[in-house]
C-alpha atoms as a PDB file:
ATOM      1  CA  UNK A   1      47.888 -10.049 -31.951  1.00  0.00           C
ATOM      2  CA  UNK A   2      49.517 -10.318 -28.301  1.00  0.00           C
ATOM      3  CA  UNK A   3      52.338  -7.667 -26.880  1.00  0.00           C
ATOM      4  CA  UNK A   4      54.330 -10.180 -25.093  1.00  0.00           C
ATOM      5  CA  UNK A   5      56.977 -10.260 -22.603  1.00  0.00           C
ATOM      6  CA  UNK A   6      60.013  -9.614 -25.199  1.00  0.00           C
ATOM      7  CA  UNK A   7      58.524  -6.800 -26.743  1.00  0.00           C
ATOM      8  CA  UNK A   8      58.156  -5.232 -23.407  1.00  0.00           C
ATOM      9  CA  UNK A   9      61.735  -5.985 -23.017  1.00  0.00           C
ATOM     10  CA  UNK A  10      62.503  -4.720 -26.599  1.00  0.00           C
ATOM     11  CA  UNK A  11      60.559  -1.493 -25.755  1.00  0.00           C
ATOM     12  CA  UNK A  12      62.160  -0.842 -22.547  1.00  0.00           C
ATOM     13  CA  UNK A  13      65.468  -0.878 -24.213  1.00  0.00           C
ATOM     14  CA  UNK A  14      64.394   1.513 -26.994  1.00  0.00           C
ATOM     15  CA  UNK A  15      63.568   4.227 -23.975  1.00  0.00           C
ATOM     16  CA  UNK A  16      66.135   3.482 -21.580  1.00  0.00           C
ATOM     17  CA  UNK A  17      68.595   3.972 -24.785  1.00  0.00           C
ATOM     18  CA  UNK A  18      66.411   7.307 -25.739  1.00  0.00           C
ATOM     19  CA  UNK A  19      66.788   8.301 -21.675  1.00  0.00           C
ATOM     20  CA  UNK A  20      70.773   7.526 -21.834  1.00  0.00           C
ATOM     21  CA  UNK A  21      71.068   9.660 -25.097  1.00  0.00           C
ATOM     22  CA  UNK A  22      69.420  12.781 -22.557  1.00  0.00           C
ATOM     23  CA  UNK A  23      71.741  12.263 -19.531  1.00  0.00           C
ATOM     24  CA  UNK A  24      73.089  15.793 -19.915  1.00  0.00           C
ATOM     25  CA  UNK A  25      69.793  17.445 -19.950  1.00  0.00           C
ATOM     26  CA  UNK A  26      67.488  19.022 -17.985  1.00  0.00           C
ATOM     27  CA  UNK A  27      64.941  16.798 -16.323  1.00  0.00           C
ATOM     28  CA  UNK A  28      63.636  19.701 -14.375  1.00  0.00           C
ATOM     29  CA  UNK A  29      61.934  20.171 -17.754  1.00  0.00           C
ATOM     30  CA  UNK A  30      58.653  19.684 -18.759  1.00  0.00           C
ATOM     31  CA  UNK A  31      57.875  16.571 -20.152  1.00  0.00           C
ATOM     32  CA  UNK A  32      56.374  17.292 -23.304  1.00  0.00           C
ATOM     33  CA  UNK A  33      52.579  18.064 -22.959  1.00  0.00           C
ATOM     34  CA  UNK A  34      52.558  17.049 -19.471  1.00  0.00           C
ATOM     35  CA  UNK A  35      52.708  19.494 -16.090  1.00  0.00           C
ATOM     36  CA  UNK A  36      55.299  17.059 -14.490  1.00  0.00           C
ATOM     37  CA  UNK A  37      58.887  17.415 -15.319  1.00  0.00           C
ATOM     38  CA  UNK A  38      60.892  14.978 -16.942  1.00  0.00           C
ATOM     39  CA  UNK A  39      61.912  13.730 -13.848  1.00  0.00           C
ATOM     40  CA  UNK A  40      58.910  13.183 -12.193  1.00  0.00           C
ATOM     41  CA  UNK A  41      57.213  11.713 -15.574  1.00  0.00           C
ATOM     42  CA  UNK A  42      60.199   9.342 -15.593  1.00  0.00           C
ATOM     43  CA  UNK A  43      59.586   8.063 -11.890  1.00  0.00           C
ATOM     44  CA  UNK A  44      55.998   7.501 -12.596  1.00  0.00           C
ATOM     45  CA  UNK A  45      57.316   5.459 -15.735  1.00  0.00           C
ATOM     46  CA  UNK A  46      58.953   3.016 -13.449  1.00  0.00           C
ATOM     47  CA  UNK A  47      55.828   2.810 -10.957  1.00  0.00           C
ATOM     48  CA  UNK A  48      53.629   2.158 -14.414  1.00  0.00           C
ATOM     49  CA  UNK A  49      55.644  -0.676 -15.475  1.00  0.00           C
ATOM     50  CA  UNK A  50      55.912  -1.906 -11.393  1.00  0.00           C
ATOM     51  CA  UNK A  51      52.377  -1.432 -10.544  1.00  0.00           C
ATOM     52  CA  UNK A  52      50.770  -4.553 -13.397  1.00  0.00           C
ATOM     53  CA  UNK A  53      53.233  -6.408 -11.349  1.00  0.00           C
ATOM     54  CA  UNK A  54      52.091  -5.696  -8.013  1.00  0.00           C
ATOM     55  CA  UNK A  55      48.558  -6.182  -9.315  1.00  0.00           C
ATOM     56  CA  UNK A  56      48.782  -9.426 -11.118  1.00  0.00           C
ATOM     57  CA  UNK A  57      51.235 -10.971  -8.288  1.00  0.00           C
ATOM     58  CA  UNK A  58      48.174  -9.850  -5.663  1.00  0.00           C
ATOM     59  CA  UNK A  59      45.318 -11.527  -7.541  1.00  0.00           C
ATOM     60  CA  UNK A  60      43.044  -9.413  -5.910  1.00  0.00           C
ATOM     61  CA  UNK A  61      39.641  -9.317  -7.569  1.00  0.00           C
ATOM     62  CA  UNK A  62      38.183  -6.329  -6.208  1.00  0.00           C
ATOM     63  CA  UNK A  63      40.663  -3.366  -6.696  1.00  0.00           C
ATOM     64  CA  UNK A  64      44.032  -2.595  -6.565  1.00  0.00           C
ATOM     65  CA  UNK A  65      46.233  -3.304  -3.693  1.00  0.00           C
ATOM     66  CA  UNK A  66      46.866  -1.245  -0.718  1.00  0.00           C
ATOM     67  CA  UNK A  67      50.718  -0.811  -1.174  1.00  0.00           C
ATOM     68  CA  UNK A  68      53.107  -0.440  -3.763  1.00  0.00           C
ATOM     69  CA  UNK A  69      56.322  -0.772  -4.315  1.00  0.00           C
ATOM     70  CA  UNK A  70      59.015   2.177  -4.264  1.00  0.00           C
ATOM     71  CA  UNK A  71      60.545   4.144  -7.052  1.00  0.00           C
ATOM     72  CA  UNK A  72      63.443   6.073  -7.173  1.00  0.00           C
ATOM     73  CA  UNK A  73      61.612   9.077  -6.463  1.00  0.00           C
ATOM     74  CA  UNK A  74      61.495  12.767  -8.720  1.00  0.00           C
ATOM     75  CA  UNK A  75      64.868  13.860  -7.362  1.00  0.00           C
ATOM     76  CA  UNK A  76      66.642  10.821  -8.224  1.00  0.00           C
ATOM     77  CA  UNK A  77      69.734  10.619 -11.119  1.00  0.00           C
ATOM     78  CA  UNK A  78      68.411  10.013 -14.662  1.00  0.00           C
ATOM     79  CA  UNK A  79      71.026   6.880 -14.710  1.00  0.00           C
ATOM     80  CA  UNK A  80      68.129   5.856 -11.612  1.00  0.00           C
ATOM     81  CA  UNK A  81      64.945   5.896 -13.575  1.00  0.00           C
ATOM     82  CA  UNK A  82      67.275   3.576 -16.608  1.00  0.00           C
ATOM     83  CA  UNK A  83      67.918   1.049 -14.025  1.00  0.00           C
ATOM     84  CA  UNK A  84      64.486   1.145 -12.357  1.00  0.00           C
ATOM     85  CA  UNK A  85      62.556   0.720 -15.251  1.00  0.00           C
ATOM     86  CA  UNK A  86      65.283  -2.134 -16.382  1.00  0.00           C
ATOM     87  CA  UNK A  87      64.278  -4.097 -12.713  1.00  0.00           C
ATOM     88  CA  UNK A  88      60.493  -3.256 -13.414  1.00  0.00           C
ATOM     89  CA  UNK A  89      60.699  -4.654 -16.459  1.00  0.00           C
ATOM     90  CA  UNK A  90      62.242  -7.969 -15.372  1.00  0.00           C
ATOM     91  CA  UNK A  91      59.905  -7.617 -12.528  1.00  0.00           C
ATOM     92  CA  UNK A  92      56.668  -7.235 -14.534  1.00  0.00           C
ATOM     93  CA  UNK A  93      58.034 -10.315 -16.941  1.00  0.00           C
ATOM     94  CA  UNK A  94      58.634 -12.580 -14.113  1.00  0.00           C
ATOM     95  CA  UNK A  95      55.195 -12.374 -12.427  1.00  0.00           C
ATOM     96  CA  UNK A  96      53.332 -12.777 -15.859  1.00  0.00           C
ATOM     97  CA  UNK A  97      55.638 -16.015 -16.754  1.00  0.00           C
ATOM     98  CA  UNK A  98      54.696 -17.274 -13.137  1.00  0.00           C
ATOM     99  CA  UNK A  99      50.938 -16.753 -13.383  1.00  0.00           C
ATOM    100  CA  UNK A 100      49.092 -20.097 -14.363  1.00  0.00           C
ATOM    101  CA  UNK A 101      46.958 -18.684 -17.606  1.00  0.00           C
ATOM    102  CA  UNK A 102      43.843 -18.769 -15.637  1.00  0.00           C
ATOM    103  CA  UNK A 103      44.885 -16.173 -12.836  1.00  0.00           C
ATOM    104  CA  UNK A 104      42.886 -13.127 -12.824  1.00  0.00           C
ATOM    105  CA  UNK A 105      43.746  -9.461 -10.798  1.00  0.00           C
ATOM    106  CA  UNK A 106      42.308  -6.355 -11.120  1.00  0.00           C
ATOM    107  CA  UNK A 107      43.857  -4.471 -14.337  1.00  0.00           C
ATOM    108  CA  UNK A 108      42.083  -0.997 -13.928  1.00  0.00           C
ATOM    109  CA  UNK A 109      39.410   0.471 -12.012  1.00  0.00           C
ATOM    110  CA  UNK A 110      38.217   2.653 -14.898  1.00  0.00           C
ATOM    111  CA  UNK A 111      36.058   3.439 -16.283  1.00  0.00           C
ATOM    112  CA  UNK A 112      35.204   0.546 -14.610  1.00  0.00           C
ATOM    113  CA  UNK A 113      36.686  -2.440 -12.061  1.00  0.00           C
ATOM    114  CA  UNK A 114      37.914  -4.854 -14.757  1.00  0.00           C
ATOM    115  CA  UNK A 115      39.768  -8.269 -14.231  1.00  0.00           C
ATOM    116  CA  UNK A 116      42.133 -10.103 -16.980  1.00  0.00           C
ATOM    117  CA  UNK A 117      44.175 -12.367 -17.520  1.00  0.00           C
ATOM    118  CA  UNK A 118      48.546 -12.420 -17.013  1.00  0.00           C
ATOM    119  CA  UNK A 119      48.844 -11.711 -20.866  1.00  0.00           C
ATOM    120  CA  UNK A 120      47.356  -8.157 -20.710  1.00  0.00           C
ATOM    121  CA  UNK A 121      49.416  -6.980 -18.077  1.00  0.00           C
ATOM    122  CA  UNK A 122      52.172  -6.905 -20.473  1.00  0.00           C
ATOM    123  CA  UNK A 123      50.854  -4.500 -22.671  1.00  0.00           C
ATOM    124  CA  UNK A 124      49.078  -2.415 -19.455  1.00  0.00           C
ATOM    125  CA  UNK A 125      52.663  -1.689 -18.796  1.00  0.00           C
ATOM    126  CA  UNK A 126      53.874  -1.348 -22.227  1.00  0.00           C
ATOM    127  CA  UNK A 127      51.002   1.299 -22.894  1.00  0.00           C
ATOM    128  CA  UNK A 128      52.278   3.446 -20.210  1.00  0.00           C
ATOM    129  CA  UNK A 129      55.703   2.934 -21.221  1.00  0.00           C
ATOM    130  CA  UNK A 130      55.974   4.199 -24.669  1.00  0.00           C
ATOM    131  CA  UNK A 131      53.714   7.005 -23.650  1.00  0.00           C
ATOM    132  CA  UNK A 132      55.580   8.142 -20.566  1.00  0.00           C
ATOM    133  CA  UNK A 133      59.039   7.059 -22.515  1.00  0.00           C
ATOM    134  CA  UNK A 134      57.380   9.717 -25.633  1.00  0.00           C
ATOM    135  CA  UNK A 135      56.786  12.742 -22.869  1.00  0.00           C
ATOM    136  CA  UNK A 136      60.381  12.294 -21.065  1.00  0.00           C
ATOM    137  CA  UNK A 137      62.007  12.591 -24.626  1.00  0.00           C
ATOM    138  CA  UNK A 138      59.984  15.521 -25.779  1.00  0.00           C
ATOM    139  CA  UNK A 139      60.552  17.021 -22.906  1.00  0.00           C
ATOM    140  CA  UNK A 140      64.310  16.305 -23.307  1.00  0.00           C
ATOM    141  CA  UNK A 141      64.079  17.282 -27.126  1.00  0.00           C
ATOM    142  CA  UNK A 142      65.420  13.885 -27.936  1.00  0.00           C
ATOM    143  CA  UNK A 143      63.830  11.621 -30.831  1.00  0.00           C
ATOM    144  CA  UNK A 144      61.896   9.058 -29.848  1.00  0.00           C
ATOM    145  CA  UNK A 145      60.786   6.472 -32.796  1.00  0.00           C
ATOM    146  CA  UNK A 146      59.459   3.228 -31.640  1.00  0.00           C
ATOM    147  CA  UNK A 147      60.018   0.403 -33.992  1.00  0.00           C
ATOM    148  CA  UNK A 148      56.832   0.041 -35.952  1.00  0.00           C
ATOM    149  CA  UNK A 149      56.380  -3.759 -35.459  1.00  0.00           C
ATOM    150  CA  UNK A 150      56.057  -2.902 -31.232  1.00  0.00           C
ATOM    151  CA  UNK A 151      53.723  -0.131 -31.761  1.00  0.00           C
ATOM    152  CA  UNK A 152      51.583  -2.700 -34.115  1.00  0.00           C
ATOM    153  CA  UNK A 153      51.027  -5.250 -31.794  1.00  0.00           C
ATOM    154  CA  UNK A 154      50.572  -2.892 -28.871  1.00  0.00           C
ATOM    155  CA  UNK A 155      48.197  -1.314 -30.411  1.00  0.00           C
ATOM    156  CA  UNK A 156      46.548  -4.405 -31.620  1.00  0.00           C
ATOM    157  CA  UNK A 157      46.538  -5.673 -28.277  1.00  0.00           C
ATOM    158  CA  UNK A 158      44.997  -3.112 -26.879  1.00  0.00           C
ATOM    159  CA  UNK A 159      42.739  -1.700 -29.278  1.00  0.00           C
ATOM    160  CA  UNK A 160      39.385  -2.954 -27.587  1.00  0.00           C
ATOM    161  CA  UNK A 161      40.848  -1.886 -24.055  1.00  0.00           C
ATOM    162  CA  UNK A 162      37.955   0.468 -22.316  1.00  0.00           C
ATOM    163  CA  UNK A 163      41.129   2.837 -21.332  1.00  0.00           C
ATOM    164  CA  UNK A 164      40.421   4.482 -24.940  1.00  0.00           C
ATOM    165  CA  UNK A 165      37.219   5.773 -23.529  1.00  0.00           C
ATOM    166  CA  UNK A 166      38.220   7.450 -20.787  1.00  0.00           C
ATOM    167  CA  UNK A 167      38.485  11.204 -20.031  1.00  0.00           C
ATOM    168  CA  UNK A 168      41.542  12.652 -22.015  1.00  0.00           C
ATOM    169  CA  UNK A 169      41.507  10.196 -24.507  1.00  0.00           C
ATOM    170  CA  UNK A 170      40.079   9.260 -27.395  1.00  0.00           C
ATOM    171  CA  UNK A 171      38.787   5.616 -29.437  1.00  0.00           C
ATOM    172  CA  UNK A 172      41.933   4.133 -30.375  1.00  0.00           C
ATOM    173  CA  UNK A 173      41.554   4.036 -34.439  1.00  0.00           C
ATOM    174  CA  UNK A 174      43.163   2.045 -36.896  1.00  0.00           C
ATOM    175  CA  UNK A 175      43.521   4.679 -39.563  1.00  0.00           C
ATOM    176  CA  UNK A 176      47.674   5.152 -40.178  1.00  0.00           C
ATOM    177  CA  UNK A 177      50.626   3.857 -38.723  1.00  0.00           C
ATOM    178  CA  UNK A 178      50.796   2.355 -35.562  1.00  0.00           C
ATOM    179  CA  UNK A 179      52.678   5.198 -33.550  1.00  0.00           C
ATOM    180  CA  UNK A 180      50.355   7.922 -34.695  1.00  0.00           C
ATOM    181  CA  UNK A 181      47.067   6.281 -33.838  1.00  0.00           C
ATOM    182  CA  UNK A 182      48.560   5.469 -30.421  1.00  0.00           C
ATOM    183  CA  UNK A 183      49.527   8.747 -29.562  1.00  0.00           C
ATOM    184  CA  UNK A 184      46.828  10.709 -30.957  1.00  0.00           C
ATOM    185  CA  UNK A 185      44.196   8.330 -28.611  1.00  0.00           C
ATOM    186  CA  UNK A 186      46.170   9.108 -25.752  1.00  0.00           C
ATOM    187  CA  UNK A 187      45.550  12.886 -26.324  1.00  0.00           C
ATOM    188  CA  UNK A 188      49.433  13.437 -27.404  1.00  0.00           C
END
């Protein structure tokens, strides 16, 4: 089951709606079980969602690139991080629908330097999305309930991904709904 490019659009407008609901509060806060604030959580959001891009577009095969492209920063307006992560989005899309299906860039570097293919840097970014997009609207004490068909195929998608093994996480398990086995493998 793939997370493709419309459900990252589909997810992004679920949070950016859930961020627009919390314009009014504090995003000095913390953002749920996280030691950044809301703010800053919501800035590194945007640079999850930017960084597959930069990745993918580099091809590089042997680690990430040296530069990355700039977010609004942790003081910015809330309204900032919305429109960022609407651009990063588009961004992210754009460079996956460009890449011929046989271009391969460096994905992660742990627990181990992996390469793949344009279709999982979708759901790279969609991973850290709904996680990041959870913590900013805990942290904002706003509900946040992803529609269950997303969380199924991004957790289907992703399910094998070595990410799941890594320190502060856990093997992703197929044992209840979608949401809750995606949350509780990410430690949340």
């Amino acid at each position: 089951m793939t997370f493709t490019c419309e459900d990252l659009h589909e997810l992004t407008r679920v949070v950016t709606e859930a961020w627009g609901r919390g314009l009014d509060r504090d995003w000095s806060a913390r953002a749920g079980l996280l030691e950044w604030s809301c703010s800053q959580t919501a800035d590194h959001t945007v640079d999850t969602v930017f960084a597959p891009a930069i990745f993918l577009a580099s091809r590089n095969l042997g680690g990430y690139p040296e530069y990355r492209i700039t977010t609004p920063g942790p003081d910015a307006d809330p309204l900032q991080y919305i429109e960022a992560l609407q651009t990063a989005t588009r961004v992210l899309s754009a460079v996956v629908r460009d890449a011929d299906s046989q271009a391969r860039a460096v994905i992660w570097r742990r627990p181990r330097v992996e390469t793949r293919g344009p279709a999982d840097f979708v759901p790279r970014g969609g991973l850290e999305l709904i996680l990041h997009g959870q913590d900013v609207c805990a942290g904002l004490n706003i509900a946040f309930d992803p529609p269950d068909e997303l969380c199924e195929r991004l957790r289907r998608h992703t399910e094998s991904w070595p990410m799941w093994h890594s320190p502060g996480w856990t093997a992703l398990r197929m044992e209840g709904p979608a949401w809750t086995d995606l949350l509780r493998a990410s430690g949340r």
